[in-house]
Protein backbone atom coordinates (compact mmCIF):
# COMPACT_ATOMS: atom_id res chain seq x y z
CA UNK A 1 -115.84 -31.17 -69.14
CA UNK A 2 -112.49 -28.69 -68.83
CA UNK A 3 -111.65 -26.49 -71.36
CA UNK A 4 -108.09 -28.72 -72.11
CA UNK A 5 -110.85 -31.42 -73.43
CA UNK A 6 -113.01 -32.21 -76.50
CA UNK A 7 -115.12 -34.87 -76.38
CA UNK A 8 -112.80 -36.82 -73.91
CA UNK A 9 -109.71 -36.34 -75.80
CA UNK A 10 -106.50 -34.16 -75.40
CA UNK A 11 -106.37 -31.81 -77.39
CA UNK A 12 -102.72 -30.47 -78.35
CA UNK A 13 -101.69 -26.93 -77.76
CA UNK A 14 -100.57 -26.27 -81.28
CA UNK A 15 -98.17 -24.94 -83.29
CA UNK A 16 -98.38 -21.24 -82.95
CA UNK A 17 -98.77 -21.35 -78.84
CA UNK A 18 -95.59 -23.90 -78.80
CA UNK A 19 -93.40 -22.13 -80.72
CA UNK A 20 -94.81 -18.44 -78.47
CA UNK A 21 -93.82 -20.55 -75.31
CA UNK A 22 -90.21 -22.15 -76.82
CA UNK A 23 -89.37 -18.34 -77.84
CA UNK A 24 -90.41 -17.24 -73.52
CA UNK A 25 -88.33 -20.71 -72.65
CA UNK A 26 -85.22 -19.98 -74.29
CA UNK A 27 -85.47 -16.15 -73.18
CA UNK A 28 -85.92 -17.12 -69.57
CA UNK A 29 -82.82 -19.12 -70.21
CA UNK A 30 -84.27 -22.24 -69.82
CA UNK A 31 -82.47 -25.37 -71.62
CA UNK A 32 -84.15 -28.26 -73.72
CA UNK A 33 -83.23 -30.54 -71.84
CA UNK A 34 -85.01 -29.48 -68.86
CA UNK A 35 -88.49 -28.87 -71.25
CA UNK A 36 -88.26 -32.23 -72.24
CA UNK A 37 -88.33 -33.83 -68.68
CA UNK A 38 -90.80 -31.61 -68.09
CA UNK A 39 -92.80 -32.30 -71.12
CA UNK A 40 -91.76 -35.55 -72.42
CA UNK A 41 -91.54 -33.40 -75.76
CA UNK A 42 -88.46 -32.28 -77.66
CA UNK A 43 -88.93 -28.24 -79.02
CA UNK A 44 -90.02 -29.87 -82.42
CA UNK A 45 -93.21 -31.54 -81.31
CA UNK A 46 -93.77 -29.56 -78.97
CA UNK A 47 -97.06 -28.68 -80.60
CA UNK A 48 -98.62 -32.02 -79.74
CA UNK A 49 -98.12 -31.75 -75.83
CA UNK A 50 -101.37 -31.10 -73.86
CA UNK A 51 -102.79 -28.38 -71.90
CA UNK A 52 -101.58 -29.92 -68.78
CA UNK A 53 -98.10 -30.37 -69.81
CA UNK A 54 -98.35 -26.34 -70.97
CA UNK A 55 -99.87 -25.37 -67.57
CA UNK A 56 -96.34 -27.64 -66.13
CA UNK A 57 -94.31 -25.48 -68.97
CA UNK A 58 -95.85 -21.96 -67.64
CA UNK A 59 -95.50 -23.01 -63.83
CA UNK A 60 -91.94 -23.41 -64.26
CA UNK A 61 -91.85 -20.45 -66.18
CA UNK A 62 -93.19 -17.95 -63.72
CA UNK A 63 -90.60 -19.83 -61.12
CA UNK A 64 -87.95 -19.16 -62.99
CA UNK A 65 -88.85 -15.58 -63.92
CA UNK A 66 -89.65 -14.92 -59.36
CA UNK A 67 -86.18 -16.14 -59.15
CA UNK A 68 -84.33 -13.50 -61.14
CA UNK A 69 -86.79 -10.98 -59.66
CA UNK A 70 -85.26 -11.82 -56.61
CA UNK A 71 -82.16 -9.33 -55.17
């Protein structure tokens, strides 16, 4: 069994780690819109999305943050 599960289930990310990674989205200058494609989620339940839709949320993240590294 992964860490993301318990007992078989998803367990959600919660509310303090959502509302860390909103705060990094909306620095990066990412828009809702895009989150919620990515996540199926709007910012306000974004607490009940899964480890695998976080892992999606910090992938695009880091691509977005390589991108303004870039000259």
């Amino acid at each position: 069994m992964d860490h993301h599960q318990e007992r078989g289930e998803v367990v959600a990310i919660g509310h303090k780690r959502a509302q860390d990674l909103i705060v990094r989205w909306r620095f990066a200058g990412l828009d809702d819109v895009e989150f919620e494609v990515i996540t199926g989620r709007t910012f306000a339940n974004a607490a009940g999305m899964s480890w695998d839709q976080l892992d999606q949320v910090e992938a695009r993240l880091n691509e977005k943050n390589r991108a303004d590294a870039e000259p």
